[in-house]
C-alpha atoms as a PDB file:
ATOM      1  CA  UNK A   1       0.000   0.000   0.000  1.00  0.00           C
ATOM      2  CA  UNK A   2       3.241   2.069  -0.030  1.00  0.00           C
ATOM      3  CA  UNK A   3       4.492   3.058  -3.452  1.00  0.00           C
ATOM      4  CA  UNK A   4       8.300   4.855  -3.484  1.00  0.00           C
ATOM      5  CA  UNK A   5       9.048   7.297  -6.574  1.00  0.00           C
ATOM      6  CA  UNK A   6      12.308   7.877  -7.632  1.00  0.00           C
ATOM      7  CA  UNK A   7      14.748   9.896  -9.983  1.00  0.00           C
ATOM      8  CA  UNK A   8      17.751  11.208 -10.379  1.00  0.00           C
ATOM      9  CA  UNK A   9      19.611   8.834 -11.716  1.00  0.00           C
ATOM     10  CA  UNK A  10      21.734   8.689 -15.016  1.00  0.00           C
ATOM     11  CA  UNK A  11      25.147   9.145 -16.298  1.00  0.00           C
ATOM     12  CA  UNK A  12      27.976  11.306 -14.856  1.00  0.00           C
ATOM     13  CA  UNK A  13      31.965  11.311 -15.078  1.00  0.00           C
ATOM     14  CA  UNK A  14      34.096  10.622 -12.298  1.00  0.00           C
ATOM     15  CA  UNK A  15      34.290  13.393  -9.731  1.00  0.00           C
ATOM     16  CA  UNK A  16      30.571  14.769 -10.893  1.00  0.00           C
ATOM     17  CA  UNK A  17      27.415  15.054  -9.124  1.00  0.00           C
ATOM     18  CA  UNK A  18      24.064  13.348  -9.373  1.00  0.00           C
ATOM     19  CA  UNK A  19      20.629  13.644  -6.659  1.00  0.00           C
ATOM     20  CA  UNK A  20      18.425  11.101  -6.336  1.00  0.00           C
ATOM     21  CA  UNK A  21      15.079  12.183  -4.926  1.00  0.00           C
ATOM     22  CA  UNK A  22      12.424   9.051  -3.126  1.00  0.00           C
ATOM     23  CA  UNK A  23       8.823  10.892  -2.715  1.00  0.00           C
ATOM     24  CA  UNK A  24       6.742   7.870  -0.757  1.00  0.00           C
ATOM     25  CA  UNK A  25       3.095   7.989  -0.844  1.00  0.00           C
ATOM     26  CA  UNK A  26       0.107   5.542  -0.003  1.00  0.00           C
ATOM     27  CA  UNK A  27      -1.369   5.055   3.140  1.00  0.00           C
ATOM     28  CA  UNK A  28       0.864   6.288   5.468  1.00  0.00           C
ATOM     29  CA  UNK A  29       0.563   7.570   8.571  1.00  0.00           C
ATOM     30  CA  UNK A  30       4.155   7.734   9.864  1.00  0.00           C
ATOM     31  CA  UNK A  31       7.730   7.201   8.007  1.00  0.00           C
ATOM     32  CA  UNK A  32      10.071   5.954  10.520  1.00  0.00           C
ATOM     33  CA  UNK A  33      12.411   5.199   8.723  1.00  0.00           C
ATOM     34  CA  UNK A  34      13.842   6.159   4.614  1.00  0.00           C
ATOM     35  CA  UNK A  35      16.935   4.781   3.358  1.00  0.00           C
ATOM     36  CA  UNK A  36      18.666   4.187  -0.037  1.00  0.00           C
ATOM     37  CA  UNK A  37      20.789   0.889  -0.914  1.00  0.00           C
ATOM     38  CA  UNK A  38      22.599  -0.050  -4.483  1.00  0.00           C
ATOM     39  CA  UNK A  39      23.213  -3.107  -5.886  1.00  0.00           C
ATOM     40  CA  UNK A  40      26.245  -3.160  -8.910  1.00  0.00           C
ATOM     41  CA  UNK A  41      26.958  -6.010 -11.303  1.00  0.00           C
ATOM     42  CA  UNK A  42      27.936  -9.108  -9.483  1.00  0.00           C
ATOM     43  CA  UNK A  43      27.114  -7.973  -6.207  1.00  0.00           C
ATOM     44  CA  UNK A  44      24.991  -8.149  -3.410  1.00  0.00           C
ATOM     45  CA  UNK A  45      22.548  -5.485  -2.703  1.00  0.00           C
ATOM     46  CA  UNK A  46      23.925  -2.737   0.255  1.00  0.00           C
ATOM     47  CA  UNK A  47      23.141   0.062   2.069  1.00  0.00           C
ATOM     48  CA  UNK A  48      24.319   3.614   1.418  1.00  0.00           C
ATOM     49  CA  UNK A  49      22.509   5.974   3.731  1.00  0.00           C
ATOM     50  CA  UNK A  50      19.408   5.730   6.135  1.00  0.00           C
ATOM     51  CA  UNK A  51      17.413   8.479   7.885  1.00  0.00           C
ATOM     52  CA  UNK A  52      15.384   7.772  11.064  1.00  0.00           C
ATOM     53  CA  UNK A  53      12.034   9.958  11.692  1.00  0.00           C
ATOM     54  CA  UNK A  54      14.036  11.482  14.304  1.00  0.00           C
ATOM     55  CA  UNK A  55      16.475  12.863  11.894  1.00  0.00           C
ATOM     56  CA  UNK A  56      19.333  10.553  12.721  1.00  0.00           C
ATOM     57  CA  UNK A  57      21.625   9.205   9.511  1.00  0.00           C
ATOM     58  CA  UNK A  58      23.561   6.365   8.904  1.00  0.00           C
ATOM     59  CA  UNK A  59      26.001   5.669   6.254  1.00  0.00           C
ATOM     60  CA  UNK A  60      27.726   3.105   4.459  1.00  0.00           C
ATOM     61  CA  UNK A  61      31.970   3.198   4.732  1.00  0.00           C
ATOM     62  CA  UNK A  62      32.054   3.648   1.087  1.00  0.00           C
ATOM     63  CA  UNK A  63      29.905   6.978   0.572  1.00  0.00           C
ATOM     64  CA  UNK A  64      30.795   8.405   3.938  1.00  0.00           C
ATOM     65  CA  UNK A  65      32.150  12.244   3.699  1.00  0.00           C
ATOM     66  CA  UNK A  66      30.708  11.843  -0.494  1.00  0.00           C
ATOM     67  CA  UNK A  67      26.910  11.370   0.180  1.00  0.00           C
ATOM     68  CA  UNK A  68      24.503  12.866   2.135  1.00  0.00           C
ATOM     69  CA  UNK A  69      21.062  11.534   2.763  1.00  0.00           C
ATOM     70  CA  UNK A  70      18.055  13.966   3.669  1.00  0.00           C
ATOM     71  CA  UNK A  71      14.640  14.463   3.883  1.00  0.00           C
ATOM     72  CA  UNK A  72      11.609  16.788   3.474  1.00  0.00           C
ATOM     73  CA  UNK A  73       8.832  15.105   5.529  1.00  0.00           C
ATOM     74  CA  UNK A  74       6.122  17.375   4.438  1.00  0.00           C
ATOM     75  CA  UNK A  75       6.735  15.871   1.109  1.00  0.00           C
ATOM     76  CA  UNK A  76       7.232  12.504   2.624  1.00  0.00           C
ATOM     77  CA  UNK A  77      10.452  12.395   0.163  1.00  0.00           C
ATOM     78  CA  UNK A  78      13.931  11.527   0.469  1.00  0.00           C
ATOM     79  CA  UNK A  79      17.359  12.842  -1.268  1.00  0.00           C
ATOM     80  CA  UNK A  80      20.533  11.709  -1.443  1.00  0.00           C
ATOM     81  CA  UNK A  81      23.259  13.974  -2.646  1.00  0.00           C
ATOM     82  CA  UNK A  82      26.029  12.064  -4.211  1.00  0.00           C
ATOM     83  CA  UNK A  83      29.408  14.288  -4.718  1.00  0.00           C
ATOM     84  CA  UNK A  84      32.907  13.044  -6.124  1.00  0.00           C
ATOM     85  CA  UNK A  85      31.452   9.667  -7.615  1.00  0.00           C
ATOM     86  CA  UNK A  86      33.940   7.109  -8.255  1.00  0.00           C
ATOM     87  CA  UNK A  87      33.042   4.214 -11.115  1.00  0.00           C
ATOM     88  CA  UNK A  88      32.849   1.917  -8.188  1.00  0.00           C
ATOM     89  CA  UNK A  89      29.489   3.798  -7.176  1.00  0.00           C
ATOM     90  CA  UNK A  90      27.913   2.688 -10.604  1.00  0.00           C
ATOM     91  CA  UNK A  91      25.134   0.688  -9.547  1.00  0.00           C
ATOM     92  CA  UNK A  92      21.075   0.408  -9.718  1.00  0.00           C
ATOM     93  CA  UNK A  93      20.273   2.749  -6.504  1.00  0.00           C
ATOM     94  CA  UNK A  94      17.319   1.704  -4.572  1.00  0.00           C
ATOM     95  CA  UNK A  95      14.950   3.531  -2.124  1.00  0.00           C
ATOM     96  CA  UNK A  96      13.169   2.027   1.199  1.00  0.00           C
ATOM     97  CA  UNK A  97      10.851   3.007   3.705  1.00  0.00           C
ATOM     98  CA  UNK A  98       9.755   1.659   6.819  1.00  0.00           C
ATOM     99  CA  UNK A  99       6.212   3.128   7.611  1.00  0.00           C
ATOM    100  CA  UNK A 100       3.385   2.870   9.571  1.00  0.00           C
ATOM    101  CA  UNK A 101      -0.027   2.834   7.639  1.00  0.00           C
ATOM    102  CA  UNK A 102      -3.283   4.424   8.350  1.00  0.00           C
ATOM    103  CA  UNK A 103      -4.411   0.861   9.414  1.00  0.00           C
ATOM    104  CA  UNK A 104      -1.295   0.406  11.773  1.00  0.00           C
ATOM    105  CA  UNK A 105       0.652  -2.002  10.219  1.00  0.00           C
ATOM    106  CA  UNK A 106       4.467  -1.804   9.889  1.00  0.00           C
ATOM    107  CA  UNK A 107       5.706  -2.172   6.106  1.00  0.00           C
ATOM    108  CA  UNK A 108       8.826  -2.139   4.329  1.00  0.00           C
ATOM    109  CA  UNK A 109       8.539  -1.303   0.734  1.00  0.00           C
ATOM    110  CA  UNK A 110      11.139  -0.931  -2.257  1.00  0.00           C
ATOM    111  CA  UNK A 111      11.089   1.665  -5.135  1.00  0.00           C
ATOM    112  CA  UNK A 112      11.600   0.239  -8.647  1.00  0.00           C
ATOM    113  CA  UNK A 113      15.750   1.198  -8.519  1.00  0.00           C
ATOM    114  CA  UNK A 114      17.506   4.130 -10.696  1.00  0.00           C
ATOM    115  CA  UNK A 115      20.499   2.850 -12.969  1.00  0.00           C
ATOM    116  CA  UNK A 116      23.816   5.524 -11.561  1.00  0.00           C
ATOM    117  CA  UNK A 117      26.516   5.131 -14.492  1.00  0.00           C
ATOM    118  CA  UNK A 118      29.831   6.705 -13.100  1.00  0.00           C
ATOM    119  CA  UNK A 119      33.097   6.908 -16.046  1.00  0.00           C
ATOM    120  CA  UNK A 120      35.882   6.751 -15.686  1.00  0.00           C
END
């Protein structure tokens, strides 16, 4: 009952500068929790950067002091800056949300993923 919007993505050159924007809609009644994760060729999928209702971020090893994960909540969407990419960050970027729905259940849902193509 959650559907997760996203765009942003596309091609850039190493050291360049793409945002990828999440808006979540459905029926919600609290986020508790956005995130975004990748998954490149060969590879498992992983988290990049999560944001708590309360604000609080968490990032992956790999992004930290590049990316920077945010949020607008009266838009229910999510952003994540990505600065000095590196051809290792080419991947299909995904967005998640933890919410609580009108009805009170607890869901995790997935957006449909956004292809990031760094060169080198």
């Amino acid at each position: 009952q959650v559907q997760l919007v996203e765009s942003g993505g596309g091609l850039v050159q190493a050291g360049g500068s793409l945002r990828l924007s999440c808006a979540a809609s459905g029926s919600i009644l609290i986020i508790n929790a956005m995130g975004w994760y990748r998954q490149a060729p060969g590879k498992q999928r992983e988290l990049v950067a999560t944001i708590t209702s309360r604000g609080s971020t968490n990032y992956a090893d790999s992004v930290k002091g590049r990316f920077t994960i945010s949020r607008d909540s009266a838009k229910n969407t999510v952003y994540l800056q990505m600065d000095s990419l590196k051809p290792e960050d080419t991947a299909v970027y995904y967005c998640n949300s933890e919410v609580y729905t009108r009805s009170g259940a607890y869901t995790s849902d997935w957006g449909q993923g956004t292809q990031v193509t760094v060169s080198s």
